[in-house]
PDB file of N, CA and C in Angstrom:
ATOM      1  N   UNK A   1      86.034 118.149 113.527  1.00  0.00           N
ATOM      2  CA  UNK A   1      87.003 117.218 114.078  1.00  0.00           C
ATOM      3  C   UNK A   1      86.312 115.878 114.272  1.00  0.00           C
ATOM      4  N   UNK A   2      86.977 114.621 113.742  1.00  0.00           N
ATOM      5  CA  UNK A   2      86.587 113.586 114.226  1.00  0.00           C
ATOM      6  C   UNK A   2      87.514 112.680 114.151  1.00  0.00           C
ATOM      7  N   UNK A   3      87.491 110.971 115.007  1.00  0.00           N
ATOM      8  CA  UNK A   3      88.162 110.016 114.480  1.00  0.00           C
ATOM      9  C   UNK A   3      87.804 108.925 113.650  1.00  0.00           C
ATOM     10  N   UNK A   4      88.361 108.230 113.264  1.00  0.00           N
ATOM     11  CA  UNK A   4      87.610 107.079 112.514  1.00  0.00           C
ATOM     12  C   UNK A   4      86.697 107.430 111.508  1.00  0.00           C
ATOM     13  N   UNK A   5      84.966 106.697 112.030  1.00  0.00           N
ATOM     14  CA  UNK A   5      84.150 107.433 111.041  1.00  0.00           C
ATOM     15  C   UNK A   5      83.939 109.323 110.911  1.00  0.00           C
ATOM     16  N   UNK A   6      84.017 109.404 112.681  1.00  0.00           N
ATOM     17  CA  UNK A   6      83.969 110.840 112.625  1.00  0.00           C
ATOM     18  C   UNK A   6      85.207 111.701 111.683  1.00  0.00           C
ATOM     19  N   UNK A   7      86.144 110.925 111.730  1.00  0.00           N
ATOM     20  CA  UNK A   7      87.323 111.642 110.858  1.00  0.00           C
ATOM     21  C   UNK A   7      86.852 111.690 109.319  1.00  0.00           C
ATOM     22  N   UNK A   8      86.065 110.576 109.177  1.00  0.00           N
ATOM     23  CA  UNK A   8      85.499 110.258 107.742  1.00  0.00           C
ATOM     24  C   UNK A   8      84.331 111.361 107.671  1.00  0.00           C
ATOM     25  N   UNK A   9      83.591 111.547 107.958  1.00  0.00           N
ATOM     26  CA  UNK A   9      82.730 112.966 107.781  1.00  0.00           C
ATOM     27  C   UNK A   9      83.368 113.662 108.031  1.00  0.00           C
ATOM     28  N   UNK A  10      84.153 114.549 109.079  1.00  0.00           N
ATOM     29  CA  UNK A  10      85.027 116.015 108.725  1.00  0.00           C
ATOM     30  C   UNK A  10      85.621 115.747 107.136  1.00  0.00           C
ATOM     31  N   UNK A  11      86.555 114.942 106.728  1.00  0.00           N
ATOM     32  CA  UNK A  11      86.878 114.733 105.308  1.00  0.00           C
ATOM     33  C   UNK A  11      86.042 115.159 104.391  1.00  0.00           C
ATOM     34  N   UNK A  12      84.732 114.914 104.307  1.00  0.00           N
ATOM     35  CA  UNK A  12      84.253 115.069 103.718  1.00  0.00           C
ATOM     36  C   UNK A  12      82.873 116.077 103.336  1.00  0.00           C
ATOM     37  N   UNK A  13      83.090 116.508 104.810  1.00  0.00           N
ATOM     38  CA  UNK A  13      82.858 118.185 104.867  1.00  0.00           C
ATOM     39  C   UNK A  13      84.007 118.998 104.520  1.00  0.00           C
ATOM     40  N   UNK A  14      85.129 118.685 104.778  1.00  0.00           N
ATOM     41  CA  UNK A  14      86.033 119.801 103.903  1.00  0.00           C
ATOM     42  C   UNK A  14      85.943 119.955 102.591  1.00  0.00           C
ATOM     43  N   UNK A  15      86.202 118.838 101.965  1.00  0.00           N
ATOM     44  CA  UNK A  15      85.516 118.677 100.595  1.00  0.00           C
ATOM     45  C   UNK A  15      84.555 119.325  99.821  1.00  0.00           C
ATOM     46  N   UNK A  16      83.592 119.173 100.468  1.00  0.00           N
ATOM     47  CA  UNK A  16      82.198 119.488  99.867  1.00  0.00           C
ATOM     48  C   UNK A  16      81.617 120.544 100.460  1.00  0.00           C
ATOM     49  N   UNK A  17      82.198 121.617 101.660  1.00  0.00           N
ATOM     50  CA  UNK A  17      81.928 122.497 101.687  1.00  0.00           C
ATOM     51  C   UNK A  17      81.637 123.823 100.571  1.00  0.00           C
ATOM     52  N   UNK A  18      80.451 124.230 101.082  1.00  0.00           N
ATOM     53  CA  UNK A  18      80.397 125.704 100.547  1.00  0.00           C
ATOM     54  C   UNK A  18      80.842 126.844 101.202  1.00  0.00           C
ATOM     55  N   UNK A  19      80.883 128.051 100.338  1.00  0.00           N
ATOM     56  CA  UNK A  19      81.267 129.512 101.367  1.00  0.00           C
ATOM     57  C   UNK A  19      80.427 129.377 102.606  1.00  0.00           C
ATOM     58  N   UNK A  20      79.373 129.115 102.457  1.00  0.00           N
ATOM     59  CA  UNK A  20      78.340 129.304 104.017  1.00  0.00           C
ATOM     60  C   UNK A  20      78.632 128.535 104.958  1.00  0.00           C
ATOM     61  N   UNK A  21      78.877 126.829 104.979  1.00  0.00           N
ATOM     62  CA  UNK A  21      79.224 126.521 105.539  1.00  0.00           C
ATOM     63  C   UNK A  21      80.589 125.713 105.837  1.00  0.00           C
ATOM     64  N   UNK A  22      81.881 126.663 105.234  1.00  0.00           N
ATOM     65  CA  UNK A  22      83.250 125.833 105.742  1.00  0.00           C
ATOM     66  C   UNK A  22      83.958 126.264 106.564  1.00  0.00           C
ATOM     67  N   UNK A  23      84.102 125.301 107.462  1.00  0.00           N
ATOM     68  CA  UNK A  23      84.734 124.949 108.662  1.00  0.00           C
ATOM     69  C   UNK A  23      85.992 126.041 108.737  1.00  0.00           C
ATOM     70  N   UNK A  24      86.379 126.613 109.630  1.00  0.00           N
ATOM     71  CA  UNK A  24      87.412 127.094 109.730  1.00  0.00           C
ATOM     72  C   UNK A  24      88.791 126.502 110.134  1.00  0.00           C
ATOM     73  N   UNK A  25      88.924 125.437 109.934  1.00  0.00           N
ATOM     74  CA  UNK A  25      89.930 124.583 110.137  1.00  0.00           C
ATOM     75  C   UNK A  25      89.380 122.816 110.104  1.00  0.00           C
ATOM     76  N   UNK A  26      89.994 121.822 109.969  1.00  0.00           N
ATOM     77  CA  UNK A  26      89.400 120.166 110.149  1.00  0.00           C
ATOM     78  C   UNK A  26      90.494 119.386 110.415  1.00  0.00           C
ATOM     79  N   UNK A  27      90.410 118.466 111.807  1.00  0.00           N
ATOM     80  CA  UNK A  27      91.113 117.753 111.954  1.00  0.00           C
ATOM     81  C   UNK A  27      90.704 116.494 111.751  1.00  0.00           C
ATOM     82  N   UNK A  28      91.138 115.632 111.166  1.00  0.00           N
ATOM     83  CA  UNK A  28      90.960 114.145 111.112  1.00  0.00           C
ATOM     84  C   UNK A  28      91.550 113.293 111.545  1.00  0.00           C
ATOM     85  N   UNK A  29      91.763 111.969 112.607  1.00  0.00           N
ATOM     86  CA  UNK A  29      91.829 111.339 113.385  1.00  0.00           C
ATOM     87  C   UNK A  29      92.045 110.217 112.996  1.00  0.00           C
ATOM     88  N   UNK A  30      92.777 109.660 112.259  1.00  0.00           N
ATOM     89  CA  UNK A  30      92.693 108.079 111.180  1.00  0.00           C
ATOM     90  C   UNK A  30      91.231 107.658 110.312  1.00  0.00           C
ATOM     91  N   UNK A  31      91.408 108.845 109.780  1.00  0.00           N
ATOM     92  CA  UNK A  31      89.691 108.565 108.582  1.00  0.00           C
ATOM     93  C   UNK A  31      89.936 107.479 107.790  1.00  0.00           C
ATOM     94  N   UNK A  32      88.960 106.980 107.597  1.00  0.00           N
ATOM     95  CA  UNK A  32      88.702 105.775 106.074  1.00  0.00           C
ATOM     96  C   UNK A  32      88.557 106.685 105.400  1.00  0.00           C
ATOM     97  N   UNK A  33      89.426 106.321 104.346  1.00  0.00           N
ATOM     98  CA  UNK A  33      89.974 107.351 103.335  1.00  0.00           C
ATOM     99  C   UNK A  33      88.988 106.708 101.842  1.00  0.00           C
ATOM    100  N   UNK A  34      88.177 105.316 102.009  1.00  0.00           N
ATOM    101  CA  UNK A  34      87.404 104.663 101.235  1.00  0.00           C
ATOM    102  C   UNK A  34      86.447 105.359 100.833  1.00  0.00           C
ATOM    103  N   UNK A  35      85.756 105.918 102.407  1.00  0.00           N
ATOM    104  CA  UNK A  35      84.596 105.922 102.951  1.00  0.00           C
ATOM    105  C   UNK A  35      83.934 107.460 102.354  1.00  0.00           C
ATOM    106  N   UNK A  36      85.286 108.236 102.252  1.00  0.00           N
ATOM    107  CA  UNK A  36      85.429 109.795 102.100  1.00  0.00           C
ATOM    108  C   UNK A  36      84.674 110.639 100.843  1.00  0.00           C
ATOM    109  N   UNK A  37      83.873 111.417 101.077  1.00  0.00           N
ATOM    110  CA  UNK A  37      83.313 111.648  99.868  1.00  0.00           C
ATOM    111  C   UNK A  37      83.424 112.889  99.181  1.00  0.00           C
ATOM    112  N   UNK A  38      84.185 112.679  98.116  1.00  0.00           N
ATOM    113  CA  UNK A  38      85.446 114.115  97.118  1.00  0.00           C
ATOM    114  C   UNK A  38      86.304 113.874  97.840  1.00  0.00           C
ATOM    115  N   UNK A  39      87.289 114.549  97.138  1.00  0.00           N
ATOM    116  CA  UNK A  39      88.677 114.716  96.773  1.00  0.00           C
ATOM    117  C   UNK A  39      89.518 115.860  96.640  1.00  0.00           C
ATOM    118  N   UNK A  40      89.107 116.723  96.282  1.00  0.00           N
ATOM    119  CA  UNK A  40      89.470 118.104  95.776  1.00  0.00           C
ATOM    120  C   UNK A  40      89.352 118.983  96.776  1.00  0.00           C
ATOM    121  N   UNK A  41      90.963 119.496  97.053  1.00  0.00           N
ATOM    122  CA  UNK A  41      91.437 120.072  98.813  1.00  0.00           C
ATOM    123  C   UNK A  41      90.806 121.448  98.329  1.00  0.00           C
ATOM    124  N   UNK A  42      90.212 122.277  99.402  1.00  0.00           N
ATOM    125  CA  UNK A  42      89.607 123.389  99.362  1.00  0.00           C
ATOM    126  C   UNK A  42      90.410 124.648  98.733  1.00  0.00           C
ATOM    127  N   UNK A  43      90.009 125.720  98.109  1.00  0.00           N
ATOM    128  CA  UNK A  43      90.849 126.663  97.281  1.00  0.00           C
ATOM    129  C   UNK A  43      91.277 127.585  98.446  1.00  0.00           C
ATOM    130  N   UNK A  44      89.992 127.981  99.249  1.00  0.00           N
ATOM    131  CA  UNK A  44      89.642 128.387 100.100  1.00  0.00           C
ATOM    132  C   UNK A  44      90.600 128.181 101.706  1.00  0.00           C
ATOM    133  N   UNK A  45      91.592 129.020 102.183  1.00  0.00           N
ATOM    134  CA  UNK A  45      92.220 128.301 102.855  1.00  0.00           C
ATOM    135  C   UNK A  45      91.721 127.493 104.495  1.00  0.00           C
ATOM    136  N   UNK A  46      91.703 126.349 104.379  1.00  0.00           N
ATOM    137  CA  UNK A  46      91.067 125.716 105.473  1.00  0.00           C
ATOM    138  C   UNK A  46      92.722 124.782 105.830  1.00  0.00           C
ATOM    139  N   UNK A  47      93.067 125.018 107.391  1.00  0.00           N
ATOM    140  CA  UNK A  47      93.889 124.195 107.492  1.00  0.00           C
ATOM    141  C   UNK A  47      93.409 122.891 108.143  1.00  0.00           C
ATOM    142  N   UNK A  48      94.093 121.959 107.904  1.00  0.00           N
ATOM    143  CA  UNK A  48      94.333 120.661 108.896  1.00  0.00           C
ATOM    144  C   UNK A  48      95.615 120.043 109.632  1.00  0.00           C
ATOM    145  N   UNK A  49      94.674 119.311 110.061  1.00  0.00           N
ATOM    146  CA  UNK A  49      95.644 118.764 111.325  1.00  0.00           C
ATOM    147  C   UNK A  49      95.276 117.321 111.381  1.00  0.00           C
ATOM    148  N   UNK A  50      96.291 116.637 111.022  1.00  0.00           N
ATOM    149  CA  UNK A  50      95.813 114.653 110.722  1.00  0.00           C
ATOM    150  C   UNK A  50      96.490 114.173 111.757  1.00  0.00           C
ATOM    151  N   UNK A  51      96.290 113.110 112.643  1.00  0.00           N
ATOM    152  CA  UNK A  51      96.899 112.355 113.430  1.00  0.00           C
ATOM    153  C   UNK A  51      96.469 110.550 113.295  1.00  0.00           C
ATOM    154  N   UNK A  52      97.485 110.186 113.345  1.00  0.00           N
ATOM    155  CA  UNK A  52      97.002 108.572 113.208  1.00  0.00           C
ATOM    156  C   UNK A  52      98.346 107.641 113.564  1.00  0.00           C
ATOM    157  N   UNK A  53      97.949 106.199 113.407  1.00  0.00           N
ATOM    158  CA  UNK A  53      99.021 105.782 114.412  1.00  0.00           C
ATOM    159  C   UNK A  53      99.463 104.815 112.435  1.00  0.00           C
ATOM    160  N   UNK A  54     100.887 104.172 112.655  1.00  0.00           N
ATOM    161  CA  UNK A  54     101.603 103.578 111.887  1.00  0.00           C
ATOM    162  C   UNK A  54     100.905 102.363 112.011  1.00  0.00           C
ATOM    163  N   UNK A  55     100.891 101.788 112.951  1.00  0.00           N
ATOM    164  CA  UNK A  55     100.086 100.201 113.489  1.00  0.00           C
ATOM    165  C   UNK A  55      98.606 100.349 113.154  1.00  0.00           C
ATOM    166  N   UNK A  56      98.070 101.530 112.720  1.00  0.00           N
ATOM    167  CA  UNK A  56      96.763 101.194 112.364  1.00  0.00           C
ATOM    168  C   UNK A  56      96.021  99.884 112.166  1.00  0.00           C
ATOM    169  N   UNK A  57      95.029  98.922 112.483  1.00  0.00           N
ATOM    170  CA  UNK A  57      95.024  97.725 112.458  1.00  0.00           C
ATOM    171  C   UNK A  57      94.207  97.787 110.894  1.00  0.00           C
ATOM    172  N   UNK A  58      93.183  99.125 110.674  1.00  0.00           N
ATOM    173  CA  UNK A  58      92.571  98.983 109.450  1.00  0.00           C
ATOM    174  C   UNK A  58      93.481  99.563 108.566  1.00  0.00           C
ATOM    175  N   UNK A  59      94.787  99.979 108.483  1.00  0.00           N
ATOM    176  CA  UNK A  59      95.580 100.579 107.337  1.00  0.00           C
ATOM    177  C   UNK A  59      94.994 102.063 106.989  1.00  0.00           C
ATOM    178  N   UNK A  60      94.434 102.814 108.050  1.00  0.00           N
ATOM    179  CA  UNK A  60      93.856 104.237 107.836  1.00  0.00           C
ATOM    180  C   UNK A  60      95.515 104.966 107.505  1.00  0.00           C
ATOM    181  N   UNK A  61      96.646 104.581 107.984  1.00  0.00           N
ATOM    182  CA  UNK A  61      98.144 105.343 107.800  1.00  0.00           C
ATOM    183  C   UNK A  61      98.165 105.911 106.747  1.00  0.00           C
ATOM    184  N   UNK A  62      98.363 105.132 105.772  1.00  0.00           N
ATOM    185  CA  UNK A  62      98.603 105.742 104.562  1.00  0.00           C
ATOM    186  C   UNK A  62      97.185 106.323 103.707  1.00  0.00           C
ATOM    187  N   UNK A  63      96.049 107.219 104.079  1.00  0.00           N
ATOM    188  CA  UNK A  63      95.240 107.629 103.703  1.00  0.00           C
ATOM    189  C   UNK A  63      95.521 108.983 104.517  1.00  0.00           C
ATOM    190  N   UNK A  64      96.173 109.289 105.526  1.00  0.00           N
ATOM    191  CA  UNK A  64      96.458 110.019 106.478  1.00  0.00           C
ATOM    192  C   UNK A  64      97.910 111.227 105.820  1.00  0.00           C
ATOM    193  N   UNK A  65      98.470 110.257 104.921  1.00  0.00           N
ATOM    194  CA  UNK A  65      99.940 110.444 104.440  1.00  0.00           C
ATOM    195  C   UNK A  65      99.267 111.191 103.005  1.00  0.00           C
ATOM    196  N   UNK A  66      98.760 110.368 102.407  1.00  0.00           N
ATOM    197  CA  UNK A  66      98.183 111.389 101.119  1.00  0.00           C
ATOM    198  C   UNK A  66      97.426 112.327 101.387  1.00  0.00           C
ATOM    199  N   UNK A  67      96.427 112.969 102.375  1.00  0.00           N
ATOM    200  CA  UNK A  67      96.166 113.590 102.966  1.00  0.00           C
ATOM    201  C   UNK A  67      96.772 114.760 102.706  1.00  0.00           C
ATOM    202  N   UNK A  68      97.799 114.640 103.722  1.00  0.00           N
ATOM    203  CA  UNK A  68      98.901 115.746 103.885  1.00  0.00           C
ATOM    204  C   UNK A  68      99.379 115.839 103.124  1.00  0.00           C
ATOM    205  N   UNK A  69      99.809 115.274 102.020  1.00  0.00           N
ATOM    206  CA  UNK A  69     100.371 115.377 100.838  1.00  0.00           C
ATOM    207  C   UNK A  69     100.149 116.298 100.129  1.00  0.00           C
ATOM    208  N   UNK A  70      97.926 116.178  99.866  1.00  0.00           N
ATOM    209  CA  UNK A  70      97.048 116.847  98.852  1.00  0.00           C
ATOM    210  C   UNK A  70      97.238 118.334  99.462  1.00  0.00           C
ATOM    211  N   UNK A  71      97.498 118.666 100.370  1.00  0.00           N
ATOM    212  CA  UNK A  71      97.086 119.744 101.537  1.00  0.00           C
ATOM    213  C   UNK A  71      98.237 120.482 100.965  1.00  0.00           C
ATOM    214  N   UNK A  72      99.359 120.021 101.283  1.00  0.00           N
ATOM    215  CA  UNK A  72     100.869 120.512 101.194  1.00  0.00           C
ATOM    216  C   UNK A  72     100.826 121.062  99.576  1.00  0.00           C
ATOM    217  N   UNK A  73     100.640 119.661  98.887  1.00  0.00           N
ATOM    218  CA  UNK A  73     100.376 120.054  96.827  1.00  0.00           C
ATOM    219  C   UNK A  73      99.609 121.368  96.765  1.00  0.00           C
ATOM    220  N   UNK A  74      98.779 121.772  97.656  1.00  0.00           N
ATOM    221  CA  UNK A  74      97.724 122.860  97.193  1.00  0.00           C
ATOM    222  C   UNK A  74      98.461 124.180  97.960  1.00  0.00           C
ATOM    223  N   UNK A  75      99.208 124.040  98.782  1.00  0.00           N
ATOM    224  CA  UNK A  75      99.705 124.992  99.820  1.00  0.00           C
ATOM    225  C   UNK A  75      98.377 125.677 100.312  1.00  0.00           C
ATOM    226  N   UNK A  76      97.927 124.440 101.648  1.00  0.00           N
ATOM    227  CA  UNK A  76      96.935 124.396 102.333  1.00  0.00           C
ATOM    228  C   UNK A  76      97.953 124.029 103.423  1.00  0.00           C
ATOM    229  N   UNK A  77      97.768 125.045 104.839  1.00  0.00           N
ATOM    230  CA  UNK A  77      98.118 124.679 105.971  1.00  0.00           C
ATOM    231  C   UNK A  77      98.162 123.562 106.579  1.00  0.00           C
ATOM    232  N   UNK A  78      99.175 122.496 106.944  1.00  0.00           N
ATOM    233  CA  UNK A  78      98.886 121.129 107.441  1.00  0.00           C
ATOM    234  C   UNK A  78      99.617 120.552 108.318  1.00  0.00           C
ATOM    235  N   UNK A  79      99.294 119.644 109.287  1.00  0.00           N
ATOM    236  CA  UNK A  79      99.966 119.414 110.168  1.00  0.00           C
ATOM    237  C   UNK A  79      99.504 117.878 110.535  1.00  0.00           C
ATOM    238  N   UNK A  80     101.023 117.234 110.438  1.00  0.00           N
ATOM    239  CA  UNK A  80     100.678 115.546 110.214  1.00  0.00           C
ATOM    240  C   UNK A  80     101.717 114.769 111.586  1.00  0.00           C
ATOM    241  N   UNK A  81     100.737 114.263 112.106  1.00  0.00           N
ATOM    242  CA  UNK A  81     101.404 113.667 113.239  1.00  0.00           C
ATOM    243  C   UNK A  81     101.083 112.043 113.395  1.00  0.00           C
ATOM    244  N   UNK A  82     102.162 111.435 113.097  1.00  0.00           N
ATOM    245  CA  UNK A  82     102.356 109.703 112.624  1.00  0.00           C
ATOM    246  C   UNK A  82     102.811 109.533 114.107  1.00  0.00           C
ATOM    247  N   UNK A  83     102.112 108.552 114.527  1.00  0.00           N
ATOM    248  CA  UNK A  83     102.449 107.788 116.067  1.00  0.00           C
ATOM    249  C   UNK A  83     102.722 106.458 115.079  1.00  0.00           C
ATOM    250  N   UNK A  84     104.216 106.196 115.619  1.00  0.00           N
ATOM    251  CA  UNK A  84     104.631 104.429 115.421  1.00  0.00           C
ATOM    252  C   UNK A  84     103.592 103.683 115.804  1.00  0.00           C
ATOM    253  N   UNK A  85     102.884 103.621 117.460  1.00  0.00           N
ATOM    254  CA  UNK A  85     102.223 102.696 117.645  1.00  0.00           C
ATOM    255  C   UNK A  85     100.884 103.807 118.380  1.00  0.00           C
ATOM    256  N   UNK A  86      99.904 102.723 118.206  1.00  0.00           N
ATOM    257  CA  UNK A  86      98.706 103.326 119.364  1.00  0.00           C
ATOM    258  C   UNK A  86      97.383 102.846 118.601  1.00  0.00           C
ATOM    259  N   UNK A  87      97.490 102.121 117.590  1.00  0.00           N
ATOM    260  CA  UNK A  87      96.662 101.339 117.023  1.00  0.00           C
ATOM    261  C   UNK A  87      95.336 102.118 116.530  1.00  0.00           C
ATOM    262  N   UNK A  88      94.315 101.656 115.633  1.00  0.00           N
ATOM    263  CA  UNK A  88      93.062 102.255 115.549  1.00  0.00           C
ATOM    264  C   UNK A  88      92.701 102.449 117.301  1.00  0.00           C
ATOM    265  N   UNK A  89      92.242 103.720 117.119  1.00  0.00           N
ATOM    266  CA  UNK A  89      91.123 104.322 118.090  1.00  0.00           C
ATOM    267  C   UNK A  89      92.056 104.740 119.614  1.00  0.00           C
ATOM    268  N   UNK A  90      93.345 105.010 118.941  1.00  0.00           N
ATOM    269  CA  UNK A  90      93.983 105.748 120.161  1.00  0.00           C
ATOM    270  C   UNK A  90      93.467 106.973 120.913  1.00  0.00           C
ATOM    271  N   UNK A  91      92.311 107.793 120.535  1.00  0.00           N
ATOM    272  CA  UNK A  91      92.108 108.713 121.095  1.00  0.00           C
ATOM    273  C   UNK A  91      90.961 107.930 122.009  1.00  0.00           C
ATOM    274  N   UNK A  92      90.689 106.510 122.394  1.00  0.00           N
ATOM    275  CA  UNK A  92      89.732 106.541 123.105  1.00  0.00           C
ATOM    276  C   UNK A  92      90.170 106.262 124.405  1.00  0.00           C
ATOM    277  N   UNK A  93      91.352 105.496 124.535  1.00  0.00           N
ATOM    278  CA  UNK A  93      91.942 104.579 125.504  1.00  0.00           C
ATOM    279  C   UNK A  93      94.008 105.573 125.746  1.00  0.00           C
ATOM    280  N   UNK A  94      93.911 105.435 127.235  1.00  0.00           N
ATOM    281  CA  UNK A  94      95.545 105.541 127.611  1.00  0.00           C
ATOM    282  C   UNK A  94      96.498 104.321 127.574  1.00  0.00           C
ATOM    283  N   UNK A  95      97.113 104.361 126.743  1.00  0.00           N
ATOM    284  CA  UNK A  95      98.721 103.241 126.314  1.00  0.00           C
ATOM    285  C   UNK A  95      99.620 103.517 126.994  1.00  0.00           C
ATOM    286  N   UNK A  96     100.019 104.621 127.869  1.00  0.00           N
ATOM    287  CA  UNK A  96     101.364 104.737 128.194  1.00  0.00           C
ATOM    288  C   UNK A  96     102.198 104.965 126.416  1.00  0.00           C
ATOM    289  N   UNK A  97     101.458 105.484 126.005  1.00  0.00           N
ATOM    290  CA  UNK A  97     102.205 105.745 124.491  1.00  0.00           C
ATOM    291  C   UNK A  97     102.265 107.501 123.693  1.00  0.00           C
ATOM    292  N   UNK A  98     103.303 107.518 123.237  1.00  0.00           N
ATOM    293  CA  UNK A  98     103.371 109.028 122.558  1.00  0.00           C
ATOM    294  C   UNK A  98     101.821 109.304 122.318  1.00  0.00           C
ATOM    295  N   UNK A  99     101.141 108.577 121.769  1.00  0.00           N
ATOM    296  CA  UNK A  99      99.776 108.810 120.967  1.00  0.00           C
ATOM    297  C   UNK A  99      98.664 109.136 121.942  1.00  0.00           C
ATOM    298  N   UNK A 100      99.154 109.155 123.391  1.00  0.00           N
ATOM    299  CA  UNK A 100      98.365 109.316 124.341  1.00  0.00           C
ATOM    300  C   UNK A 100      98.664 111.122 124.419  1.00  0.00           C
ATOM    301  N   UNK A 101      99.393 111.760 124.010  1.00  0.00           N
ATOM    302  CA  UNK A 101      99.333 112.893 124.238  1.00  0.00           C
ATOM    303  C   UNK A 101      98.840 113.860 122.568  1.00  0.00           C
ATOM    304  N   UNK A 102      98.040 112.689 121.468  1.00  0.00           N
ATOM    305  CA  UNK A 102      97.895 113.609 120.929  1.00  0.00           C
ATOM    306  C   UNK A 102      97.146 114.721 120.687  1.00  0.00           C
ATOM    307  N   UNK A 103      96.280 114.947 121.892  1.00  0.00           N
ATOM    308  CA  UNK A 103      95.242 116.250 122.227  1.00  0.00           C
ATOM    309  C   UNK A 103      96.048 116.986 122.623  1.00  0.00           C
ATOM    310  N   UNK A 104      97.152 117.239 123.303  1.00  0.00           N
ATOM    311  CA  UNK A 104      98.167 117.590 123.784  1.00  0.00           C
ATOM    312  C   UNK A 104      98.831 118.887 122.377  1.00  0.00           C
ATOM    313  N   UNK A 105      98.699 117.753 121.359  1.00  0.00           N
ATOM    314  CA  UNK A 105      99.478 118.206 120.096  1.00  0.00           C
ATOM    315  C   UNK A 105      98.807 119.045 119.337  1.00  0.00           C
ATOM    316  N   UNK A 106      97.262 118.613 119.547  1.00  0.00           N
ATOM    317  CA  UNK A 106      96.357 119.211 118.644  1.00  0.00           C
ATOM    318  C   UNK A 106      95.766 120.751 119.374  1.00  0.00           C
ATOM    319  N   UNK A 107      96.120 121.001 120.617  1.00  0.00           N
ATOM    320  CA  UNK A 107      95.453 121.919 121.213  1.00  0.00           C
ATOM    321  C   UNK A 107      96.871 122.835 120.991  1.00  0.00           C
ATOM    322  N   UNK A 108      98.038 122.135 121.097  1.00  0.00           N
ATOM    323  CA  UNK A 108      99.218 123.354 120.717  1.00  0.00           C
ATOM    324  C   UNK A 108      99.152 123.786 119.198  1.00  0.00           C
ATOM    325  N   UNK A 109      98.398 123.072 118.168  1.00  0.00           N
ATOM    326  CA  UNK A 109      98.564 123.350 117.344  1.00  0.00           C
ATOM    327  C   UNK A 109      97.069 124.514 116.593  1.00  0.00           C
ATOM    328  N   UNK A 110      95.751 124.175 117.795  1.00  0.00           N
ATOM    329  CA  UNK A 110      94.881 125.240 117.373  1.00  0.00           C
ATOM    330  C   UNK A 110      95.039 126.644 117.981  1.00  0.00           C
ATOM    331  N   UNK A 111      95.987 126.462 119.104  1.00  0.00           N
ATOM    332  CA  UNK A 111      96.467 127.923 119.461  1.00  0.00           C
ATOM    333  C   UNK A 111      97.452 128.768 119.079  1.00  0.00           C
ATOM    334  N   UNK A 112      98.761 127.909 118.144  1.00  0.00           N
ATOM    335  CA  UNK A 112      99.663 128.876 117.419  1.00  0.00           C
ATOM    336  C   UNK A 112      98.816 128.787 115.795  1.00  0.00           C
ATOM    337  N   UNK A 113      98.401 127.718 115.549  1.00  0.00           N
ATOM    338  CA  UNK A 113      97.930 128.109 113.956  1.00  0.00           C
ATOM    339  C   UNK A 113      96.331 128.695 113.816  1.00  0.00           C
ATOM    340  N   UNK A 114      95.592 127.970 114.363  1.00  0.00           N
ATOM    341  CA  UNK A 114      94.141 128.693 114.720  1.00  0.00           C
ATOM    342  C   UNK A 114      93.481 129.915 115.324  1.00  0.00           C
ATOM    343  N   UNK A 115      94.463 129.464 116.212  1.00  0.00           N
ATOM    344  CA  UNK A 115      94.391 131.091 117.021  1.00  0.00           C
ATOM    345  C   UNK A 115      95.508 131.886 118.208  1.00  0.00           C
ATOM    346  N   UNK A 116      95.954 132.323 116.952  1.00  0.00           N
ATOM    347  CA  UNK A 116      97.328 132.375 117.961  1.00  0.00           C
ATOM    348  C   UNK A 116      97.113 134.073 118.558  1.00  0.00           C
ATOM    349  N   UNK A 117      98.259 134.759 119.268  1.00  0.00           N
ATOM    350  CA  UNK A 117      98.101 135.375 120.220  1.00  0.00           C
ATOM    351  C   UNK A 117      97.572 136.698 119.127  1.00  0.00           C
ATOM    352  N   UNK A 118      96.639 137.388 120.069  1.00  0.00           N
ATOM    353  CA  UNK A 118      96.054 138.572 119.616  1.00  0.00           C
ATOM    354  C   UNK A 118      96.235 139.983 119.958  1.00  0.00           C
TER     355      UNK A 118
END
C-alpha cells in the first residue's frame, strides 16, 4: 500500500512480482502512473484497491482510471474509488471532504474482499 510515490512502488511491485514475493493484495493511492515500472496486470490473482481524488493537482486521476480498467480487462479483483475533490495527498490532511473517509473505505474493503468472515 502506498500514496503518491509510495503508490508508485506498490505499482510496481505488483508488476514485477514473483511467486515468492507477491503481495497478497495492493492498494494504490494516486500513483504516478509515469513513474511506474511494467505494465502487465498479474495472471496470478492479486486484487486492488485505487483511490484518488478528480482535482488531482498532478493529473494522477486518470492513471488511477486505466488502472482499474487493466485490472477489470484481466478479471483481476478491483476496487476504484474517485473523490470529486481532496486534491493530491488527501490521505495526509482532514478537508471536511468525502476523501477524508477513504481509510474508512479501504478497511471495509480489506475485510469483505481480503478477509472476509471465517
Amino acid at each position: 500500500m502506498g500514496s503518491s510515490a509510495g503508490g508508485t512502488v506498490a505499482m510496481s511491485l505488483a508488476y514485477n512480482a514473483t511467486e515468492e514475493n507477491r503481495p497478497n493484495f495492493v492498494a494504490s493511492l494516486y500513483a504516478y502512473g509515469s513513474a511506474v515500472i511494467g505494465s502487465k496486470v498479474p495472471t496470478v490473482d492479486t486484487p486492488i484497491f485505487i483511490a484518488t481524488a478528480s482535482d488531482d493537482e498532478f493529473g494522477f486521476a486518470s492513471y488511477s482510471v486505466q488502472t482499474y480498467s487493466k485490472w477489470i480487462e484481466a478479471k483481476q479483483p478491483a476496487e476504484l474509488h474517485m473523490y470529486q475533490k481532496g486534491g493530491h495527498g488527501f490521505v495526509m490532511k482532514k478537508q471536511n471532504l468525502p476523501a477524508d473517509n477513504y481509510l474508512d473505505r479501504f478497511t471495509d474493503w480489506l475485510l469483505l474482499e481480503i478477509y472476509p468472515k471465517r
